[in-house]
N, C-alpha and C. Protein backbone atom coordinates (compact mmCIF):
# COMPACT_ATOMS: atom_id res chain seq x y z
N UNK A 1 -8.73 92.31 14.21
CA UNK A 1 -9.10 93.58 13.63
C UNK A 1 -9.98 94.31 14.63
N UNK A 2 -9.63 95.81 14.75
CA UNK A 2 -10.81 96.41 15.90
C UNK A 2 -12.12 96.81 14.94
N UNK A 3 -12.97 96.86 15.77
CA UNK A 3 -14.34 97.32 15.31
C UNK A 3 -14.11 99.01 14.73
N UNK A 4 -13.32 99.15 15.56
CA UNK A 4 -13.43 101.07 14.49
C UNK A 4 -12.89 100.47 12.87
N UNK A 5 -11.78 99.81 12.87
CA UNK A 5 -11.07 100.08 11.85
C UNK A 5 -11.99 98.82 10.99
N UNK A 6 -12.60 97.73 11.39
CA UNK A 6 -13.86 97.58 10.39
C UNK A 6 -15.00 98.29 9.98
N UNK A 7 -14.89 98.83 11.01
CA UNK A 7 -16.85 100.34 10.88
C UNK A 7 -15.71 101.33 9.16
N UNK A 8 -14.36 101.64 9.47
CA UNK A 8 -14.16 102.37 8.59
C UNK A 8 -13.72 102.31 7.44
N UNK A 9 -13.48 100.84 7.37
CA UNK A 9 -12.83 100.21 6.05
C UNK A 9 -14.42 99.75 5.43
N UNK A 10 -15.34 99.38 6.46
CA UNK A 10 -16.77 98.90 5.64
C UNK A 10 -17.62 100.60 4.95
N UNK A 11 -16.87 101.93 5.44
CA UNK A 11 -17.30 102.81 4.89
C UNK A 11 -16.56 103.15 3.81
N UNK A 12 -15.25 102.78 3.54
CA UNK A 12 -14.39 103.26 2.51
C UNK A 12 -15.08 102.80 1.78
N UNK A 13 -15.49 100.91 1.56
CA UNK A 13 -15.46 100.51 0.56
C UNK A 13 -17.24 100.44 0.06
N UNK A 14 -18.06 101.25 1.07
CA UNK A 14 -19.40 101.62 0.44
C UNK A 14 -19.21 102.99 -0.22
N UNK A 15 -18.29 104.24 0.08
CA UNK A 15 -18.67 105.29 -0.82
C UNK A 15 -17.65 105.18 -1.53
N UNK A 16 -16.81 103.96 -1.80
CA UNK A 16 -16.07 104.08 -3.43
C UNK A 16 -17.05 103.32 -4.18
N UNK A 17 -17.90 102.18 -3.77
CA UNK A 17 -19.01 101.70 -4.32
C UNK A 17 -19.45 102.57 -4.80
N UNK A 18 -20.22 103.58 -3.95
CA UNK A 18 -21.45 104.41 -4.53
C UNK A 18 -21.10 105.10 -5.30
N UNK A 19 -19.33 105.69 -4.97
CA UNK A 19 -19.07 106.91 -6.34
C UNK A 19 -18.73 106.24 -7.75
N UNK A 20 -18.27 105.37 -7.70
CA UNK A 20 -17.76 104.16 -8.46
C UNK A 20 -18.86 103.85 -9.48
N UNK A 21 -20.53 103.44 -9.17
CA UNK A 21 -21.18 102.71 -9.76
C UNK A 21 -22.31 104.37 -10.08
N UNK A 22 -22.43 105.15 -9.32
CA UNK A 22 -23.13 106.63 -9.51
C UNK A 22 -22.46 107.71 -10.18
N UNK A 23 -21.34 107.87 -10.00
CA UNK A 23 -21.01 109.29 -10.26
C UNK A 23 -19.80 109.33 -11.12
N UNK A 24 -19.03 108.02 -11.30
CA UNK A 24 -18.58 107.72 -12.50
C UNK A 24 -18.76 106.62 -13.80
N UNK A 25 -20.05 106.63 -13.42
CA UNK A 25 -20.89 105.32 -14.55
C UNK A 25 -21.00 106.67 -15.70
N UNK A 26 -21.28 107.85 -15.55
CA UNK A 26 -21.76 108.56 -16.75
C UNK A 26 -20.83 109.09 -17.56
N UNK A 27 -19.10 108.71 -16.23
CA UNK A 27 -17.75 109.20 -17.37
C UNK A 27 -17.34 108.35 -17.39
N UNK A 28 -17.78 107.08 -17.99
CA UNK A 28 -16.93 106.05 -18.38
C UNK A 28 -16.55 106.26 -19.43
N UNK A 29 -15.12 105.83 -19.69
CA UNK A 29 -14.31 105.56 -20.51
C UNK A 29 -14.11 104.46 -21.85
N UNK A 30 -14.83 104.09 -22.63
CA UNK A 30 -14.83 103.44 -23.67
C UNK A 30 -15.91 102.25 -22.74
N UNK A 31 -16.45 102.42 -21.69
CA UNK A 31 -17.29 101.70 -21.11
C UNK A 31 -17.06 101.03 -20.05
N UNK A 32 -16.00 101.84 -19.52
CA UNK A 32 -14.85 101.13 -18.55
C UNK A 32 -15.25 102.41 -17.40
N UNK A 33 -15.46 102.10 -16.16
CA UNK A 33 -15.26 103.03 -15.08
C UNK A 33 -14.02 102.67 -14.43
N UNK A 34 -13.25 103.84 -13.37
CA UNK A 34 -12.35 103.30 -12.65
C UNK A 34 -12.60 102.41 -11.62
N UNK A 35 -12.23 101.58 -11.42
CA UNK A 35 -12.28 100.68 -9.92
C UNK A 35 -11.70 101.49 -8.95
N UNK A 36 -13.07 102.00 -7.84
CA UNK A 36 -12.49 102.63 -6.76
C UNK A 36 -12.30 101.11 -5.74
N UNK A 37 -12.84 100.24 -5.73
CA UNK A 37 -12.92 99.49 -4.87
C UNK A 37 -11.92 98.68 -4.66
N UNK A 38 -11.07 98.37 -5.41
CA UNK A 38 -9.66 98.20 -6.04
C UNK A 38 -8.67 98.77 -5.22
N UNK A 39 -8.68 100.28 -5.11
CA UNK A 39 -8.51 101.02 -4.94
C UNK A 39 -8.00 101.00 -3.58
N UNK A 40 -8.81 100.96 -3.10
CA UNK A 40 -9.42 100.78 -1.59
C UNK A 40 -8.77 99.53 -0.82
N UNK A 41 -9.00 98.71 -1.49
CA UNK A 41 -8.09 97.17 -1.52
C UNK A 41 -6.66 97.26 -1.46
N UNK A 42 -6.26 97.96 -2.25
CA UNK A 42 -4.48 98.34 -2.62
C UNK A 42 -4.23 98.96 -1.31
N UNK A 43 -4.78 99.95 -0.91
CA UNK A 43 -4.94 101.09 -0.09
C UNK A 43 -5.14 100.21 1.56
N UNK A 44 -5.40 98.94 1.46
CA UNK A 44 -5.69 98.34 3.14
C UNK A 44 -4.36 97.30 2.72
N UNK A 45 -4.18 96.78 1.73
CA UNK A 45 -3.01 96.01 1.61
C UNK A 45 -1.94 96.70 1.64
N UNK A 46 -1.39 97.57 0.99
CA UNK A 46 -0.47 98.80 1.20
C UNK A 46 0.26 99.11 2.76
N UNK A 47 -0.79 99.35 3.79
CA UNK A 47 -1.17 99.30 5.22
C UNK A 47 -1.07 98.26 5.93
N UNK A 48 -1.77 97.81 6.03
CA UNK A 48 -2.42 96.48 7.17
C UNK A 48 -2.44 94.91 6.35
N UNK A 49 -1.99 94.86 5.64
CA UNK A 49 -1.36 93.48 5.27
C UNK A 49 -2.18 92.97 4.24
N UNK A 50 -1.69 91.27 3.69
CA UNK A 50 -2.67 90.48 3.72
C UNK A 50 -4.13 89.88 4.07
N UNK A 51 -3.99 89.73 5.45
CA UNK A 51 -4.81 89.26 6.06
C UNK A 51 -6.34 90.37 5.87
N UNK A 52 -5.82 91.51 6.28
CA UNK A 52 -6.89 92.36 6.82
C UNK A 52 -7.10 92.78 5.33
N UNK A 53 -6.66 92.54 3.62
CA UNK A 53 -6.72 92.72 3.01
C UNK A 53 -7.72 91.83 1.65
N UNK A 54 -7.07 90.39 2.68
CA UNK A 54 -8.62 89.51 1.81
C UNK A 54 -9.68 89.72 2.29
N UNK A 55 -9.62 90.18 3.25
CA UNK A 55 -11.05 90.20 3.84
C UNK A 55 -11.62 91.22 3.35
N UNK A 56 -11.24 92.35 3.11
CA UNK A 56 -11.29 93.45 2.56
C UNK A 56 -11.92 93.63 1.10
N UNK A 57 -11.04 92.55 0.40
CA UNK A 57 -10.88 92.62 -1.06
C UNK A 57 -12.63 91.82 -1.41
N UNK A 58 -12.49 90.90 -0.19
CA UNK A 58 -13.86 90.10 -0.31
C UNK A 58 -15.13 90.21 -0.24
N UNK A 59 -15.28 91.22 0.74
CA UNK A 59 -16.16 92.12 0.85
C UNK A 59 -16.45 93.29 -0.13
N UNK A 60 -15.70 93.84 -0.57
CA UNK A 60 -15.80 94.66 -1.72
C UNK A 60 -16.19 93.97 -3.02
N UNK A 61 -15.53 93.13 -3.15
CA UNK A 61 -16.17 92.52 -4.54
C UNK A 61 -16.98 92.00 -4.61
N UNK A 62 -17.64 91.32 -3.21
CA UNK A 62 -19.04 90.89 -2.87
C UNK A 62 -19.58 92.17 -3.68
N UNK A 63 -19.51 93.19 -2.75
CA UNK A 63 -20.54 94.47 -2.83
C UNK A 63 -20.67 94.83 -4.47
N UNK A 64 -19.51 94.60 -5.01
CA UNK A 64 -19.06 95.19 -6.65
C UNK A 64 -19.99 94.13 -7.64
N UNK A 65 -20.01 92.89 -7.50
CA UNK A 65 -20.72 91.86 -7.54
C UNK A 65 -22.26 91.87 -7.53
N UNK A 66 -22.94 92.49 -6.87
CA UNK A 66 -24.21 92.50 -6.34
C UNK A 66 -24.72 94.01 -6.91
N UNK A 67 -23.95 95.09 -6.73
CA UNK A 67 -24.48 96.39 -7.14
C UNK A 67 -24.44 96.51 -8.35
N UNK A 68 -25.86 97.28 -8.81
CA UNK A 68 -26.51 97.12 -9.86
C UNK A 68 -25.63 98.06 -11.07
N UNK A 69 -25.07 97.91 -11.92
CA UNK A 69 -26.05 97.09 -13.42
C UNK A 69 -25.21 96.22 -13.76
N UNK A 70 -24.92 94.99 -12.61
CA UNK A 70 -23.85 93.76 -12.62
C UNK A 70 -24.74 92.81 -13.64
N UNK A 71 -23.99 92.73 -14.29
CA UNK A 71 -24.61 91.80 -15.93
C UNK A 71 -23.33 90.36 -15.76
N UNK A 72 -23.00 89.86 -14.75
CA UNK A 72 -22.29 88.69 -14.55
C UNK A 72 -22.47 87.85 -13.39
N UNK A 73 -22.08 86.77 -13.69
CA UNK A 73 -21.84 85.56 -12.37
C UNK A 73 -21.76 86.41 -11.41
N UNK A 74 -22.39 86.20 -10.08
CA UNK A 74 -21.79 86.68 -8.51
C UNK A 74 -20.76 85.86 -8.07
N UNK A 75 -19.73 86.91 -7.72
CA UNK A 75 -18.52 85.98 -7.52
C UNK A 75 -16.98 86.49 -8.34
N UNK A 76 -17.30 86.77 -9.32
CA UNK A 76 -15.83 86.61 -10.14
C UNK A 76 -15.25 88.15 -9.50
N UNK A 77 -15.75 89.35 -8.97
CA UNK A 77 -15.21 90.45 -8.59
C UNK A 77 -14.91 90.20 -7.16
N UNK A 78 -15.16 89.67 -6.52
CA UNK A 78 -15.19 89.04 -5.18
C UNK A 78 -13.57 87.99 -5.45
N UNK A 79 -13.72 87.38 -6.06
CA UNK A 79 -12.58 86.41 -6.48
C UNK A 79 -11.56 87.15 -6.48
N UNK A 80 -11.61 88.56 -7.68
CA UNK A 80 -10.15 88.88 -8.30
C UNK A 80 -9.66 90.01 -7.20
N UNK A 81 -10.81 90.77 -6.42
CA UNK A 81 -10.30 91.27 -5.56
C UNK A 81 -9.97 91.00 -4.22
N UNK A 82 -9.95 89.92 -4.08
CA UNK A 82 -9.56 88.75 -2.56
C UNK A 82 -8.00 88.48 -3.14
N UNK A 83 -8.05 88.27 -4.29
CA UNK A 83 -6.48 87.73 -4.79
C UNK A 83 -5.57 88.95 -5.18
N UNK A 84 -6.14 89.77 -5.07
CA UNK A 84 -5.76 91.31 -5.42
C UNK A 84 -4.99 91.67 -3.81
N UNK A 85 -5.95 91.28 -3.17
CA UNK A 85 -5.64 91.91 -1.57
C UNK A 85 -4.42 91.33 -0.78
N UNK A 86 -4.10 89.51 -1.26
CA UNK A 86 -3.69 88.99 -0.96
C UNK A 86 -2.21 89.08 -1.54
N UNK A 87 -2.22 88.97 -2.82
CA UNK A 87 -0.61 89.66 -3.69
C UNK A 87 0.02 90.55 -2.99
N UNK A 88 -1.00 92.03 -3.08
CA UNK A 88 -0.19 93.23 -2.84
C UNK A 88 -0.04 93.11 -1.25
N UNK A 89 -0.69 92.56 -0.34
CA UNK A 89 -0.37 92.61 0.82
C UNK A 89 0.97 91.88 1.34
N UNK A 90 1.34 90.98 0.37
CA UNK A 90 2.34 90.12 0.55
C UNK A 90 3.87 90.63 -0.04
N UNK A 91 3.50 91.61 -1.12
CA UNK A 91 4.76 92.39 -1.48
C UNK A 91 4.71 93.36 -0.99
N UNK A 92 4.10 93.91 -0.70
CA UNK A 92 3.99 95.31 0.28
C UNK A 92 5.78 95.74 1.11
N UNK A 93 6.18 96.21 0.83
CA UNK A 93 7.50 96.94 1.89
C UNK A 93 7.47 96.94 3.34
N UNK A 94 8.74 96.51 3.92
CA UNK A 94 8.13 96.69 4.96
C UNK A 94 8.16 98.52 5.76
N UNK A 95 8.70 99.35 4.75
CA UNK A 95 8.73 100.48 4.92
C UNK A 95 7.80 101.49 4.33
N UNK A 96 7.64 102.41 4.24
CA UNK A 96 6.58 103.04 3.90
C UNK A 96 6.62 103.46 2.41
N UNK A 97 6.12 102.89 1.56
CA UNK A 97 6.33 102.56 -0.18
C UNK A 97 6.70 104.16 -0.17
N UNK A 98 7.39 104.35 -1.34
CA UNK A 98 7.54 105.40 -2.22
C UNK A 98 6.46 105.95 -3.07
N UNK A 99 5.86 107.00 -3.35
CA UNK A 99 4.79 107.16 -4.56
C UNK A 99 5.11 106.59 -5.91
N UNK A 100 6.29 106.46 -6.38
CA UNK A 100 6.36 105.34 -7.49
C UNK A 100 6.19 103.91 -7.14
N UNK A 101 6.28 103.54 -5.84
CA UNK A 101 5.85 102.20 -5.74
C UNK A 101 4.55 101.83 -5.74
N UNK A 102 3.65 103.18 -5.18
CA UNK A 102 2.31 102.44 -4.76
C UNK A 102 1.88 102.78 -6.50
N UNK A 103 2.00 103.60 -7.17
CA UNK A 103 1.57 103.65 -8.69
C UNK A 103 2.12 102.52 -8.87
N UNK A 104 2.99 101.56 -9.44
CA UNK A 104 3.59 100.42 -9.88
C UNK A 104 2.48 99.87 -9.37
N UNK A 105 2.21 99.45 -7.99
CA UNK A 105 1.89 98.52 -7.45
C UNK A 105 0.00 98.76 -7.44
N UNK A 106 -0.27 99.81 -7.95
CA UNK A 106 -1.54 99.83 -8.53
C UNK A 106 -1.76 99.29 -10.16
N UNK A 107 -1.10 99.32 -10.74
CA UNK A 107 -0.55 99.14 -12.16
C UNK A 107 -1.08 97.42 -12.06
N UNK A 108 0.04 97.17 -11.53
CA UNK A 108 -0.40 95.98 -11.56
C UNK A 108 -1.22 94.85 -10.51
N UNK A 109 -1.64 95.63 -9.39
CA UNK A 109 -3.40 95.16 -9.16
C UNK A 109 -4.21 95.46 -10.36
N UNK A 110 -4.43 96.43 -10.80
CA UNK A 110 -5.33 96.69 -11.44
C UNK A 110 -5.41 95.26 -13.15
N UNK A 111 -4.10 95.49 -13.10
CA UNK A 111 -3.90 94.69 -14.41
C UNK A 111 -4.36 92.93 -13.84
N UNK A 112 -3.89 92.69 -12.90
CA UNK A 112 -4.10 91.33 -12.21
C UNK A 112 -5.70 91.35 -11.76
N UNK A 113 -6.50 92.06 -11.13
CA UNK A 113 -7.88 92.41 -10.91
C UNK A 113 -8.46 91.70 -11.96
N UNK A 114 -8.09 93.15 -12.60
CA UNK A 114 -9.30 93.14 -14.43
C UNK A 114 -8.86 91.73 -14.96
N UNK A 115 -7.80 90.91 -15.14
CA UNK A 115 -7.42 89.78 -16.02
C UNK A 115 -8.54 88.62 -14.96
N UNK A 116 -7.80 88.67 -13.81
CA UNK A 116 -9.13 87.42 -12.87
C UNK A 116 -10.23 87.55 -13.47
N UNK A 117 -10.81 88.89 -13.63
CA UNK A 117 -12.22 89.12 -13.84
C UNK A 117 -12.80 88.36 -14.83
N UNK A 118 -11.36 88.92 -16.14
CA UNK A 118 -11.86 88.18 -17.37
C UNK A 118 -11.66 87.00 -17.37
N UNK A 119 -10.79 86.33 -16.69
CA UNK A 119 -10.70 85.22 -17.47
C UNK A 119 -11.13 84.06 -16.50
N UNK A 120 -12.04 84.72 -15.44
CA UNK A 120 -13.13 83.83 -14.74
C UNK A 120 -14.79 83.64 -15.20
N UNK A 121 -14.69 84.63 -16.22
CA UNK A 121 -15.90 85.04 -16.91
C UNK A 121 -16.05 83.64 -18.16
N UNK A 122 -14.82 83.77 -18.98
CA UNK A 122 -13.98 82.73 -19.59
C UNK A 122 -14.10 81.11 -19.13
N UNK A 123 -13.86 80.90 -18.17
CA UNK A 123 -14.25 79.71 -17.31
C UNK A 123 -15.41 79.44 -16.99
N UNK A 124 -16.37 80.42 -16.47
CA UNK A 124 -17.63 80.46 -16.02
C UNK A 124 -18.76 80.44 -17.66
N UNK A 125 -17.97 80.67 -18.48
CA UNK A 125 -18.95 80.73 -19.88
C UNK A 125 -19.62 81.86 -19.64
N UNK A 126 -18.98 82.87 -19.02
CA UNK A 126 -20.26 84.08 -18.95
C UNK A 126 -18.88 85.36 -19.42
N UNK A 127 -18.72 85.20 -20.80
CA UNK A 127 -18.08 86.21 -21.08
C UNK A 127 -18.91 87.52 -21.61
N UNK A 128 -19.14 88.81 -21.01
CA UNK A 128 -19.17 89.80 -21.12
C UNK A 128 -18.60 90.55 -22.95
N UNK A 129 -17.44 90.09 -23.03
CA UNK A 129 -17.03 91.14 -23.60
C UNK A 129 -16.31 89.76 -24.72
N UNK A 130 -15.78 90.26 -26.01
CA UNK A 130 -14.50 89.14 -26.10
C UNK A 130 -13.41 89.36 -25.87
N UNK A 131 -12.38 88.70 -26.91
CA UNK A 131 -10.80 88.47 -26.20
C UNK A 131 -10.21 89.87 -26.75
N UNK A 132 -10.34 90.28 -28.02
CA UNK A 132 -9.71 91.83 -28.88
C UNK A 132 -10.34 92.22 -27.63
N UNK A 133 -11.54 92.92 -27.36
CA UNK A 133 -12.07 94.30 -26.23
C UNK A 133 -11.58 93.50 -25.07
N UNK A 134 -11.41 92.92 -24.40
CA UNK A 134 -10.54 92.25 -22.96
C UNK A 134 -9.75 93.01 -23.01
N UNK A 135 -8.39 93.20 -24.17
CA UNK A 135 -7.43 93.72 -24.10
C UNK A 135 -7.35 94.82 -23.82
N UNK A 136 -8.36 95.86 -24.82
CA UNK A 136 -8.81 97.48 -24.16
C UNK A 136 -9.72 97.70 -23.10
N UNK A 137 -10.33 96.84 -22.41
CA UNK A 137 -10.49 97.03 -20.81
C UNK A 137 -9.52 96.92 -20.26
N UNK A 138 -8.50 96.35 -20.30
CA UNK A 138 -7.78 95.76 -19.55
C UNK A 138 -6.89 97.17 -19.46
N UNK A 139 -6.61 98.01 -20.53
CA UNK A 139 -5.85 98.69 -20.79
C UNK A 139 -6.77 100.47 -20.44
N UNK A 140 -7.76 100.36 -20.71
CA UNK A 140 -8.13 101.46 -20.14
C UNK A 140 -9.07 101.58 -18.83
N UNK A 141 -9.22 99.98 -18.30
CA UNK A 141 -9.07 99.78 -16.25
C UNK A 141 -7.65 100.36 -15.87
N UNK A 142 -6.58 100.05 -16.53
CA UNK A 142 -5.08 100.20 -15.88
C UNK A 142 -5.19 101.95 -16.01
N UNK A 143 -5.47 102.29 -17.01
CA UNK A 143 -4.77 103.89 -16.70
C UNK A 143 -6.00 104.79 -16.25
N UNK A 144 -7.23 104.30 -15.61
CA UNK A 144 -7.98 104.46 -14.65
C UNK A 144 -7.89 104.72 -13.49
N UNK A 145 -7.35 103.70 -13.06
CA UNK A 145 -6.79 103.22 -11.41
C UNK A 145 -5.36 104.44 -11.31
N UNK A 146 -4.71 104.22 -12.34
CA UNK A 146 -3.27 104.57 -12.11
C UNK A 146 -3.39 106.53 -12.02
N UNK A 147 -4.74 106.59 -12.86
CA UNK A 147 -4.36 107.96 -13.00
C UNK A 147 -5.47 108.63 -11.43
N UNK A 148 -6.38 108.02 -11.05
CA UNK A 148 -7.41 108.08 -9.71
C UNK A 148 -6.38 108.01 -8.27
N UNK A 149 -5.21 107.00 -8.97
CA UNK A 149 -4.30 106.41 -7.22
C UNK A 149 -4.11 107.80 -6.99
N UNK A 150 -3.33 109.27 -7.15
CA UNK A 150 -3.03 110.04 -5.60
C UNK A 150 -3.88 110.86 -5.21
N UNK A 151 -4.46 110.68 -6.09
CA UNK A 151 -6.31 111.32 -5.32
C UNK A 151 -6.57 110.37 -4.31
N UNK A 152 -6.96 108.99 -4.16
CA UNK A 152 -7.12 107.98 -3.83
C UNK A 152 -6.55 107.69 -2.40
N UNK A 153 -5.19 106.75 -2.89
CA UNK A 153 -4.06 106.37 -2.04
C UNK A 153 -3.74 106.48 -0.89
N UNK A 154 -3.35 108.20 -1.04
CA UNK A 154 -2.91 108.57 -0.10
C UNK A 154 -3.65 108.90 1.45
N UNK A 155 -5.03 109.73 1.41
CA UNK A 155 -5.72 109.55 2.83
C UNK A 155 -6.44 108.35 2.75
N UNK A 156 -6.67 107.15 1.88
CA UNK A 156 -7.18 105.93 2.54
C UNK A 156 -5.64 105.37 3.28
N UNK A 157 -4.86 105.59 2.80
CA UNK A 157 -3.46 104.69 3.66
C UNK A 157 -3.08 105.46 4.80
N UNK A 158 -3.46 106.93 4.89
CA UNK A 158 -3.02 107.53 5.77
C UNK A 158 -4.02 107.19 6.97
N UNK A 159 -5.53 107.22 6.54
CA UNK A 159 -6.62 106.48 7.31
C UNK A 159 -6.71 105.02 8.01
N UNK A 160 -5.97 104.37 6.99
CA UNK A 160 -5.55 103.35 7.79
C UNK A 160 -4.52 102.71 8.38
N UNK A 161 -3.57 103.99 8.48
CA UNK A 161 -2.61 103.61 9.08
C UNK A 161 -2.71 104.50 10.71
N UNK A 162 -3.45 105.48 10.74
CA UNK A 162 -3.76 106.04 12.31
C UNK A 162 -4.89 105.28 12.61
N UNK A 163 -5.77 104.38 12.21
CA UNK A 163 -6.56 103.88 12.80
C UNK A 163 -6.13 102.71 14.23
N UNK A 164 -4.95 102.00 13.72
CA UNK A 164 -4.08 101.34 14.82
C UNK A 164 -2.71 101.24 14.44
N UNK A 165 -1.66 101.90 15.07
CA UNK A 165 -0.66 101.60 14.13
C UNK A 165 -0.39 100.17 14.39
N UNK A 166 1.03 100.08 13.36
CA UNK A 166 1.26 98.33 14.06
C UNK A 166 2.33 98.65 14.61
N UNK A 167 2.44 97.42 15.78
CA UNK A 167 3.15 97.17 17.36
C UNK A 167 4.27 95.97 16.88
N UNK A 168 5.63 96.61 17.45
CA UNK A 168 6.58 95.55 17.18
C UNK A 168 6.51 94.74 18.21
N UNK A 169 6.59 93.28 18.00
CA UNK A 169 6.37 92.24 18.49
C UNK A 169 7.70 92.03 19.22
């Protein structure tokens, strides 16, 4: 990975943090904000693979994890978005997705995300929420993400795809 395109993926995923946990904590949705960081994740997996995508996903959910008003285990957002990074990077096209694909394929990060989340919380004995409201997070995280992706999507993938393109081997 080059140092620009870490300096700029470590900035994506601090001001979807900051807008994420600041500036849409006060329009949350039944208590649900959108996951920009998610987001962001889809958006380097989409691009630049797997690889450059757990790392990605790991770091972000570190950060998602740690920034405040985290009322859970450190760790379980870090978890679901490492496995988040790692999925979509692995189905990813090898052509340049369609806008119905990258919605699909936010659909269900988001749905796969939020379920790790919960049901590491579940394991960990540190459930948040119960199993009935799981279901309506689960359901109003999904049309969060889905309705934020082409605001989103499109200049983080376009950002990271001029940062280096990729070189046929």
């Amino acid at each position: 990975m080059s140092a620009l395109r870490a300096v700029v993926a470590a900035l994506a995923v601090s001001l979807a943090l900051v807008l994420q946990v600041s500036v849409f904590g006060p329009l949350a949705w039944e208590g649900v904000v959108p996951n920009l960081c998610l987001l962001v994740v889809v958006a380097g997996a989409l691009t630049r693979g797997p690889q450059f995508a757990m790392v990605l996903g790991f770091g972000a959910g570190l950060l998602l994890d740690l920034a405040p008003p985290a009322d859970h285990v450190a760790g379980r957002w870090a978890l679901a978005l490492l496995l988040v990074g790692y999925l979509v990077g692995r189905v990813r096209p090898e052509s340049r997705p369609t806008a119905t694909t990258v919605v699909a394929t936010v659909a269900a990060a988001s749905f796969v995300g939020t379920s790790v989340f919960a049901l590491s919380g579940v394991v960990l004995s540190d459930p948040v929420v119960g199993v009935g409201e799981t279901l309506s997070v689960l359901a109003v995280s999904l049309v969060w993400d889905v309705l934020l992706t082409p605001f989103v999507l499109p200049p983080l993938m376009a950002l990271f795809r001029r940062l280096e393109p990729v070189h046929a081997l």
